[in-house]
C-alpha atoms as a PDB file:
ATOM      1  CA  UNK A   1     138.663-118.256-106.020  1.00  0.00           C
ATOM      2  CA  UNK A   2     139.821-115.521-103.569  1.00  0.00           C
ATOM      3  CA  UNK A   3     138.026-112.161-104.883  1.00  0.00           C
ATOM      4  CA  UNK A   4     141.033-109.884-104.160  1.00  0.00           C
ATOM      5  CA  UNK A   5     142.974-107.661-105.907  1.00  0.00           C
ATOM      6  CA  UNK A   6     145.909-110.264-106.311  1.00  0.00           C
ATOM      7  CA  UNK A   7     143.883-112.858-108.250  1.00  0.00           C
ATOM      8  CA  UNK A   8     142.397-110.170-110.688  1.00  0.00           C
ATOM      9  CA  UNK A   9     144.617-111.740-113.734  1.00  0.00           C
ATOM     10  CA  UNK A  10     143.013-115.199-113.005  1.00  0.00           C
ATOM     11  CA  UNK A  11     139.194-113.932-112.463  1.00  0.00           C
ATOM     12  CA  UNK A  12     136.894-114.894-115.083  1.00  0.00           C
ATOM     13  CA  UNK A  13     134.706-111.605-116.589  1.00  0.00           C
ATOM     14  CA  UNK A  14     132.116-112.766-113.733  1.00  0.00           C
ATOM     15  CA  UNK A  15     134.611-113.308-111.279  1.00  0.00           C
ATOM     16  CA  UNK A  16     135.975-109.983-112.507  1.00  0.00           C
ATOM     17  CA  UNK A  17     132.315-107.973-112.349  1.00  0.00           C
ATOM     18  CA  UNK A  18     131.606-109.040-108.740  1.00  0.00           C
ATOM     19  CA  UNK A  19     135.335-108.376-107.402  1.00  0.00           C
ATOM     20  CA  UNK A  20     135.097-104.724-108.800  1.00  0.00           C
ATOM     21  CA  UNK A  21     131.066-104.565-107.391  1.00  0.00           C
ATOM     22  CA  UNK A  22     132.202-105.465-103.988  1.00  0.00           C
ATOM     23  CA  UNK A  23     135.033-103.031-104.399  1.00  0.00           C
ATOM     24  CA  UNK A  24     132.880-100.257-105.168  1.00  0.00           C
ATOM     25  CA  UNK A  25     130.831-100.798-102.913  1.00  0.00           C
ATOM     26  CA  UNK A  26     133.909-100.997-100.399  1.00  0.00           C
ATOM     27  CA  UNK A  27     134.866 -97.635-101.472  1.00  0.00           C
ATOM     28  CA  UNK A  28     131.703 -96.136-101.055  1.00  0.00           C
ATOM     29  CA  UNK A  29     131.971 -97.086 -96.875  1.00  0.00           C
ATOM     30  CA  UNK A  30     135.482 -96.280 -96.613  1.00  0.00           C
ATOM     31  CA  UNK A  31     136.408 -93.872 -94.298  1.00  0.00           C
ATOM     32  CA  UNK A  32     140.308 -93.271 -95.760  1.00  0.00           C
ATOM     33  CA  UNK A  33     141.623 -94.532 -92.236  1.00  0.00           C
ATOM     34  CA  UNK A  34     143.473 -97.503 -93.772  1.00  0.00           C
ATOM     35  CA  UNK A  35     144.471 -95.753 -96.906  1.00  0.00           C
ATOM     36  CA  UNK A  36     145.838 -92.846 -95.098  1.00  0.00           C
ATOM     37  CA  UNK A  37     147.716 -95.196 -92.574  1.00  0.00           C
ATOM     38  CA  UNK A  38     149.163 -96.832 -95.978  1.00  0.00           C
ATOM     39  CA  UNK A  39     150.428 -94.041 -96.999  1.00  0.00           C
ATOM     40  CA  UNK A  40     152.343 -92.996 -94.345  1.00  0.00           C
ATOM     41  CA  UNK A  41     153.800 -96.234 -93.714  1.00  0.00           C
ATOM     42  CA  UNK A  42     154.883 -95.749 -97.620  1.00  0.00           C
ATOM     43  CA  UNK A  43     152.599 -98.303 -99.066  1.00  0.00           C
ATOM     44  CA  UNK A  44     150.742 -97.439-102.081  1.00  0.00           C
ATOM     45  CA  UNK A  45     147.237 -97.128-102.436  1.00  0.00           C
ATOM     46  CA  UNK A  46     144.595 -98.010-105.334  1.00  0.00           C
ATOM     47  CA  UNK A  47     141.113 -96.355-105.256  1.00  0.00           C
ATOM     48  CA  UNK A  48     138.189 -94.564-107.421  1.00  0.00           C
ATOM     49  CA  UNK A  49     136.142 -91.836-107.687  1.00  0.00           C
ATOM     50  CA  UNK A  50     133.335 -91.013-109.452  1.00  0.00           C
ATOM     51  CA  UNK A  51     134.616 -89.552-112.493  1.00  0.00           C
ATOM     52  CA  UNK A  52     137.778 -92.122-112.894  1.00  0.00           C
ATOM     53  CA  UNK A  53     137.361 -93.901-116.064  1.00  0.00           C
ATOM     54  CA  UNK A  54     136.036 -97.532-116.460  1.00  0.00           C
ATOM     55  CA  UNK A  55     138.042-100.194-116.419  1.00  0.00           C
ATOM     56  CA  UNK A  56     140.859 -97.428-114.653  1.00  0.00           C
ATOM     57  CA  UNK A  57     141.780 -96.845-110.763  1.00  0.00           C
ATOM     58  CA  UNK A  58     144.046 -94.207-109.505  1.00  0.00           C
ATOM     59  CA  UNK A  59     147.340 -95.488-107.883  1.00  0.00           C
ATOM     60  CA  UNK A  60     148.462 -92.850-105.209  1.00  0.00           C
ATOM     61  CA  UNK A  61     152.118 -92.872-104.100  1.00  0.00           C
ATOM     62  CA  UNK A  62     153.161 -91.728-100.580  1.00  0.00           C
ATOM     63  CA  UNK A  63     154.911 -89.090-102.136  1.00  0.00           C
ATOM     64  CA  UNK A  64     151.784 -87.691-103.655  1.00  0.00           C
ATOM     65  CA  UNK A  65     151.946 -88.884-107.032  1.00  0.00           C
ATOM     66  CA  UNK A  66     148.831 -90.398-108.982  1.00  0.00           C
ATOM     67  CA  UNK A  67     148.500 -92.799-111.560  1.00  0.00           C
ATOM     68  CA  UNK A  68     145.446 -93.823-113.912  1.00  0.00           C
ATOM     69  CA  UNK A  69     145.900 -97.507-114.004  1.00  0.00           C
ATOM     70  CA  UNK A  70     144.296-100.342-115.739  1.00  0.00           C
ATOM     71  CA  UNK A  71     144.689-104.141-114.997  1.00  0.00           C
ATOM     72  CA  UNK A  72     142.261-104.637-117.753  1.00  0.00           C
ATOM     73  CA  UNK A  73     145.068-106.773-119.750  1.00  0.00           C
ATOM     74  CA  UNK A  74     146.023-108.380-116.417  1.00  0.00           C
ATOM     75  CA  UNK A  75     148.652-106.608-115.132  1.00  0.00           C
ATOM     76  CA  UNK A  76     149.314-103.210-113.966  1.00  0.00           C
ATOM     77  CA  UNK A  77     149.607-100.974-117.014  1.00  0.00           C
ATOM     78  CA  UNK A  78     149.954 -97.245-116.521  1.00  0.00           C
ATOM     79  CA  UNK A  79     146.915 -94.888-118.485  1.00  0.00           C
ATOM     80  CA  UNK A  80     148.025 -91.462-117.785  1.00  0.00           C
ATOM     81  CA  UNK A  81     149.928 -89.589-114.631  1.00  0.00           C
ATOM     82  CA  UNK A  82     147.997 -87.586-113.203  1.00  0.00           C
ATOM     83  CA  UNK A  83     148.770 -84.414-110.821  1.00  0.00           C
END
């Protein structure tokens, strides 16, 4: 199965655990080139930091706006908006 972001509703928990340790590990590298270029094309992001909640990524709009967001049911479901 293709570990990506697209498949997470079809991962199995070990698919699941590797997809999001890859993705850390991702984010830890990342210089914010893509995610910035994202944004200003108008594309959303997704991303984490240290203190974002397990199971939860932030969902930045190009307008600024944040989400706390889970897929932890398999789809998108909103946690909290954040400022």
């Amino acid at each position: 199965m293709n570990l990506d972001l697209s498949h997470l509703a079809e991962m199995t928990a070990a698919d699941e655990a590797r997809f999001f340790t890859s993705f850390d590990r991702q984010l830890e590298y990342d210089s914010g080139e893509e995610a910035r270029s994202n944004l200003l094309s108008g594309v959303h992001i997704y991303y984490a930091e240290r203190n974002t909640p397990e199971g939860c990524v932030i969902k930045e709009y190009p307008d600024g706006r944040k989400e706390l967001v889970s897929f932890m049911t398999g789809t998108e479901k909103i946690v909290k908006a954040r400022a």
